[in-house]
N, C-alpha and C. Protein backbone atom coordinates (compact mmCIF):
# COMPACT_ATOMS: atom_id res chain seq x y z
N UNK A 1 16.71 11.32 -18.84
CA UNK A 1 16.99 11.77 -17.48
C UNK A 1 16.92 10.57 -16.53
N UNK A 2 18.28 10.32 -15.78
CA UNK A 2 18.32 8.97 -14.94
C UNK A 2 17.44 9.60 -13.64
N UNK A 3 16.31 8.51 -13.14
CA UNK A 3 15.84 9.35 -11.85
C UNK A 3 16.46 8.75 -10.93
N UNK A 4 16.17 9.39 -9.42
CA UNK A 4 16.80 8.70 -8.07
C UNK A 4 16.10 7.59 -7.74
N UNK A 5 16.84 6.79 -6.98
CA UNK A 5 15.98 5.60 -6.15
C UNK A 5 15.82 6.74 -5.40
N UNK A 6 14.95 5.35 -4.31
CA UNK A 6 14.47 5.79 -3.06
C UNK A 6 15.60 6.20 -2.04
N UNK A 7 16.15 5.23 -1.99
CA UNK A 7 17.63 5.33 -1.00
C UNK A 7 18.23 6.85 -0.78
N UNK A 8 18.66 7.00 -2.38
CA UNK A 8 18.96 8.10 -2.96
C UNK A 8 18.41 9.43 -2.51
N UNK A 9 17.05 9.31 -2.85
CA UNK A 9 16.62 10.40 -2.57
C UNK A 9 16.02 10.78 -0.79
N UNK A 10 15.97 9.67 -0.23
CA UNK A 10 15.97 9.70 1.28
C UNK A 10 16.89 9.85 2.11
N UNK A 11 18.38 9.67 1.73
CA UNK A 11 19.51 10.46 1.85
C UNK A 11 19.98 11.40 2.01
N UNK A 12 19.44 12.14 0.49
CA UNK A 12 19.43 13.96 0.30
C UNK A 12 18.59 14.33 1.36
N UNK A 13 17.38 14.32 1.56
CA UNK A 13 17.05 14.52 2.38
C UNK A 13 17.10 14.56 3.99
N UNK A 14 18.10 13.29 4.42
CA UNK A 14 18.10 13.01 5.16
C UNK A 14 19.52 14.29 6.33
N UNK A 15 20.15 14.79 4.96
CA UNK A 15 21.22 15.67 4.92
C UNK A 15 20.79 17.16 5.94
N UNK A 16 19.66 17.41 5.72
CA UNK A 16 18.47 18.30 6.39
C UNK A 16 18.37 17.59 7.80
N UNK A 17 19.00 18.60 8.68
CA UNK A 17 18.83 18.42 10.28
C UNK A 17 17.46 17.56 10.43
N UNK A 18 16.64 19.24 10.02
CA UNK A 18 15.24 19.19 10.39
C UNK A 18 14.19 17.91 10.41
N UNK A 19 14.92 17.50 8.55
CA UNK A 19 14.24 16.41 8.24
C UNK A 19 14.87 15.16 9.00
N UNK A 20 15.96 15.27 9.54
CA UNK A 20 16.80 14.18 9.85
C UNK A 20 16.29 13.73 11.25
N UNK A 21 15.74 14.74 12.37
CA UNK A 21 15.40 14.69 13.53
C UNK A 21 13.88 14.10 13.41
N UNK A 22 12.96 14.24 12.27
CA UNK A 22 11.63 14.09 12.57
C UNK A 22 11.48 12.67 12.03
N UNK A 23 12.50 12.12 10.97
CA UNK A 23 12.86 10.67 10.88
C UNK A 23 13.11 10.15 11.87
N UNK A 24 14.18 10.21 12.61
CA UNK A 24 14.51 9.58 14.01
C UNK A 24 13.28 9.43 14.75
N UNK A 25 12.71 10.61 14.82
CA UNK A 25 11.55 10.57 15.98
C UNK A 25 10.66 9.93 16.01
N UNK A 26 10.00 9.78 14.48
CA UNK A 26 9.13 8.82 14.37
C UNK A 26 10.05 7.27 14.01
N UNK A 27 10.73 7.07 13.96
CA UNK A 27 11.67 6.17 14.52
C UNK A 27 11.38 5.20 15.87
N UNK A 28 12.01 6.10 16.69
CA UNK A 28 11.90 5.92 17.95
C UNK A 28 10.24 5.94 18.65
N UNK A 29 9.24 6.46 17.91
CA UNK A 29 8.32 6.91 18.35
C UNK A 29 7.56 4.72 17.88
N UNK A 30 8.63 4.74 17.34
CA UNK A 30 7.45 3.22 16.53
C UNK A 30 7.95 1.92 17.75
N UNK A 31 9.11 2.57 18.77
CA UNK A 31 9.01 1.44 19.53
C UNK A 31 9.70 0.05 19.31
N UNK A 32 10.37 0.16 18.33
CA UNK A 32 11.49 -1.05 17.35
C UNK A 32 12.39 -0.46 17.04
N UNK A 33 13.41 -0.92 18.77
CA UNK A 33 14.99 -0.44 18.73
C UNK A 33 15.94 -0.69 17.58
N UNK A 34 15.60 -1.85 16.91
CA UNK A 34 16.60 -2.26 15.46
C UNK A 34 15.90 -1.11 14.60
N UNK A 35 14.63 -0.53 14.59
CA UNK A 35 14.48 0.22 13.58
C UNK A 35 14.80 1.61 14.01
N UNK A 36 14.96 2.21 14.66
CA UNK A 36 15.50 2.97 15.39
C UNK A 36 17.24 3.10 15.20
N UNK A 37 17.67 2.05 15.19
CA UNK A 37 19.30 2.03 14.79
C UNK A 37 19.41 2.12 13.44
N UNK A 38 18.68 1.61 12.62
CA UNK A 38 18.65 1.48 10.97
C UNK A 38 18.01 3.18 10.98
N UNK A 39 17.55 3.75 11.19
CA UNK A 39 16.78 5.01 11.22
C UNK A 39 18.44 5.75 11.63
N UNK A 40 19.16 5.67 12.63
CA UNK A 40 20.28 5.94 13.20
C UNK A 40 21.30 5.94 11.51
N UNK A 41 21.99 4.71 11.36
CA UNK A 41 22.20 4.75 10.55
C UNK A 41 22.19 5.26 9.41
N UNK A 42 20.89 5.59 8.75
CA UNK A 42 20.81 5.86 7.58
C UNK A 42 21.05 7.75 7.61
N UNK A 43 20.71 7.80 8.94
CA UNK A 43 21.12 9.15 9.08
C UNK A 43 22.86 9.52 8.71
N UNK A 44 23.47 8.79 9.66
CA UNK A 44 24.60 8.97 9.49
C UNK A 44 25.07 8.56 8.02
N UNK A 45 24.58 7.78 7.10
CA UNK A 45 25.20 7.69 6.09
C UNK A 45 24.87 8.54 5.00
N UNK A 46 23.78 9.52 5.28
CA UNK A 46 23.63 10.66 4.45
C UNK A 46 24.38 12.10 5.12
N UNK A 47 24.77 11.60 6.37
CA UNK A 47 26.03 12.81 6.35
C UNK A 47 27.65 12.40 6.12
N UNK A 48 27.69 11.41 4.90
CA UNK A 48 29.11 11.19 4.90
C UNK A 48 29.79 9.37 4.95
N UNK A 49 28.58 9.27 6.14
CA UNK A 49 28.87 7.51 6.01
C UNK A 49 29.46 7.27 7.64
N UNK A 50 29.83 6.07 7.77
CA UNK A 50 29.87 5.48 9.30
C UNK A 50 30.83 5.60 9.55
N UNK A 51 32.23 5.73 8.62
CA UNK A 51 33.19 5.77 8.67
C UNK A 51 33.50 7.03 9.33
N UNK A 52 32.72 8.66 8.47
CA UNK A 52 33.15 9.48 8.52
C UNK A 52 32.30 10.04 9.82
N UNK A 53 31.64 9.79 10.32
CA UNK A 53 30.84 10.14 11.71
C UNK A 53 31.62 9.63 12.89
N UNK A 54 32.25 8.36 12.65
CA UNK A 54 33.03 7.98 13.75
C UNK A 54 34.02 8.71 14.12
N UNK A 55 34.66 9.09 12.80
CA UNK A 55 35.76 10.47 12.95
C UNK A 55 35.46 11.33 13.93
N UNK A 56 34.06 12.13 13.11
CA UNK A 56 33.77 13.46 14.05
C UNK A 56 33.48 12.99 15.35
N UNK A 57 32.64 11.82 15.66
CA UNK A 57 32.25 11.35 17.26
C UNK A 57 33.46 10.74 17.80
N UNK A 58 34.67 10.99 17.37
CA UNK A 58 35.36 10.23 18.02
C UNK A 58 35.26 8.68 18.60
N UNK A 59 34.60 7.80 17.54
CA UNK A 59 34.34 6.77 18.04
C UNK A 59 34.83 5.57 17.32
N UNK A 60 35.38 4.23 17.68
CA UNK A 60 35.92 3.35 16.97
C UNK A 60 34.69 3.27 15.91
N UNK A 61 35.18 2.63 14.72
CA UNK A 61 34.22 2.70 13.47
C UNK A 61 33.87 1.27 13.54
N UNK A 62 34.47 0.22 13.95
CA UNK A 62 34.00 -1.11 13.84
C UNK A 62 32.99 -1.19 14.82
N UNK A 63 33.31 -0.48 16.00
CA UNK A 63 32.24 -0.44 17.12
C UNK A 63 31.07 0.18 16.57
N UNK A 64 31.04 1.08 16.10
CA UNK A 64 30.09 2.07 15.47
C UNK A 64 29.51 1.14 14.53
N UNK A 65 30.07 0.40 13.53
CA UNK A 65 29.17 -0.81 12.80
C UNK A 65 28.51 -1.48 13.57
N UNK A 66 29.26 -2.06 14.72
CA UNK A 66 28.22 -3.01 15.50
C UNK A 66 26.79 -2.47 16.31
N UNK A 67 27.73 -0.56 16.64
CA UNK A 67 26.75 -0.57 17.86
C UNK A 67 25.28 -0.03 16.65
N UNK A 68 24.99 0.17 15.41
CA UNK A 68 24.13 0.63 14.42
C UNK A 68 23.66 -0.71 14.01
N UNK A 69 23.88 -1.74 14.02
CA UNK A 69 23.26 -2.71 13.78
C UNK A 69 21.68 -3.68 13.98
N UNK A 70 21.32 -3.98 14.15
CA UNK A 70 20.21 -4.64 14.20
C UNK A 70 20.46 -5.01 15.72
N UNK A 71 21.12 -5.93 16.10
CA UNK A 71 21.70 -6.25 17.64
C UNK A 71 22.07 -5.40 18.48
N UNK A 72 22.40 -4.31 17.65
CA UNK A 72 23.48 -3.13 18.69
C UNK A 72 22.52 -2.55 19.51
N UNK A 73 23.81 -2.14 20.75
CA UNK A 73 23.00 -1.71 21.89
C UNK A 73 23.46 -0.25 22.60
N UNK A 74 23.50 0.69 21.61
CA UNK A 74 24.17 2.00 21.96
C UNK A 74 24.21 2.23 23.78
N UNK A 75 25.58 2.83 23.60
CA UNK A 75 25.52 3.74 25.56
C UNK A 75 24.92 4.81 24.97
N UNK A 76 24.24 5.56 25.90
CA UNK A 76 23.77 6.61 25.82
C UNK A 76 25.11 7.98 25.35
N UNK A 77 25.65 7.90 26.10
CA UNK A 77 26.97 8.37 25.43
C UNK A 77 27.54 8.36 24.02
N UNK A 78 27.41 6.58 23.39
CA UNK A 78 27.49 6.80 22.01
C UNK A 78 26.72 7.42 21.17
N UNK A 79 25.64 7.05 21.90
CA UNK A 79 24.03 7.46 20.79
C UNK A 79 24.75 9.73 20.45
N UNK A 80 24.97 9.96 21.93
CA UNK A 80 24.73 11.54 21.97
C UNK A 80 25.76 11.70 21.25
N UNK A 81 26.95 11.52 20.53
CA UNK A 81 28.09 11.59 20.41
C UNK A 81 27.83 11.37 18.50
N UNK A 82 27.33 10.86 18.41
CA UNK A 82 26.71 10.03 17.07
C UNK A 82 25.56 11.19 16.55
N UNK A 83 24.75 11.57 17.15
CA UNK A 83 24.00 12.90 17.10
C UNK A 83 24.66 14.18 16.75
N UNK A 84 25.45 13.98 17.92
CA UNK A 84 26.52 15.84 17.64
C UNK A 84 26.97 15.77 16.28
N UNK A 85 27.51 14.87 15.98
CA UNK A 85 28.20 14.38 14.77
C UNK A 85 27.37 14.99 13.54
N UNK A 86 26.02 14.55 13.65
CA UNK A 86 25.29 14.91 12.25
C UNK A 86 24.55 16.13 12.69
N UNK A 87 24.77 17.10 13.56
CA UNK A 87 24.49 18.05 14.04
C UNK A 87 22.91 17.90 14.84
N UNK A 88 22.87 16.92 15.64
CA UNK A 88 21.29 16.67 16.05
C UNK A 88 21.99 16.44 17.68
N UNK A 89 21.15 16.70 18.44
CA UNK A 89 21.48 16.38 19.99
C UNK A 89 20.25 15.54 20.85
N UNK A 90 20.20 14.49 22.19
CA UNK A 90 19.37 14.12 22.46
C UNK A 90 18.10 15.38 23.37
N UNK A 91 17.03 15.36 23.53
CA UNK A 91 15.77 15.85 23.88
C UNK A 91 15.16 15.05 24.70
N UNK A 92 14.46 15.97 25.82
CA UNK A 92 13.30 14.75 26.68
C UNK A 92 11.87 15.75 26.56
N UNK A 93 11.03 15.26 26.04
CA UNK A 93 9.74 15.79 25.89
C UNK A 93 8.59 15.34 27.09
N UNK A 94 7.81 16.37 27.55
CA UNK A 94 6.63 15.72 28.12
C UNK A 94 5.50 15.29 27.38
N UNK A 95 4.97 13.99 27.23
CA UNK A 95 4.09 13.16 26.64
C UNK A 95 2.77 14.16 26.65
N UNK A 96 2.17 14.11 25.34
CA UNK A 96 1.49 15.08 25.19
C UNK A 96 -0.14 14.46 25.93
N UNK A 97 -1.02 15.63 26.29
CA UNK A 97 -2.15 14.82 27.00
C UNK A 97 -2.73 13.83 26.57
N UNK A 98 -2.71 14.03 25.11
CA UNK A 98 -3.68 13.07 24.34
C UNK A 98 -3.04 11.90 24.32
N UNK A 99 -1.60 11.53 24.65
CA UNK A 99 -1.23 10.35 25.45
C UNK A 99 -0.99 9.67 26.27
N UNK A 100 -0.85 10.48 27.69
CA UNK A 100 -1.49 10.21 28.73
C UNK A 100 -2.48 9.64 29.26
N UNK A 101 -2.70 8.99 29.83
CA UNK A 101 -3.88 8.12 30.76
C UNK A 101 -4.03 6.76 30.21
């Protein structure tokens, strides 16, 4: 029985909204925008790939390489557009107390 890598199996998973949103979050939650885009990324390439998200977001795909990159610097517009795509949308939360002050 061949098993999965990691990649592999963080992928499948990644296919799962649910699981796909709480990746991002703690993503974003770590404060390292390149990891945050690689977190971006890997999302989109477990729904299909960069190619095929640009489709649904209507967005150039070379741009979409750059703007997922390590350097890239999403518009807010792309980011939301890039979301719809893998069925996830942006959220604004109030900071919970225990992080406050």
């Amino acid at each position: 029985m061949k098993s999965k890598s990691y990649r592999d199996d963080l992928l499948e998973q990644l296919k799962d909204p649910v699981e796909a949103a709480a990746y991002l979050d703690a993503a974003l939650e770590g404060g390292d925008r390149s990891a945050f885009l690689l977190a971006v990324k890997d999302v989109a390439d477990a729904n299909g790939g960069v190619t095929e998200i640009a489709k649904t977001a209507h967005l150039n795909r070379e741009t979409l390489y750059r703007t997922l990159s390590d350097k890239g610097n999403p518009k807010l517009t792309s980011l939301d557009s890039i979301l719809h795509a893998v069925g996830l949308r942006l959220a604004i939360e109030p900071v919970s107390e225990a992080r406050q002050g």
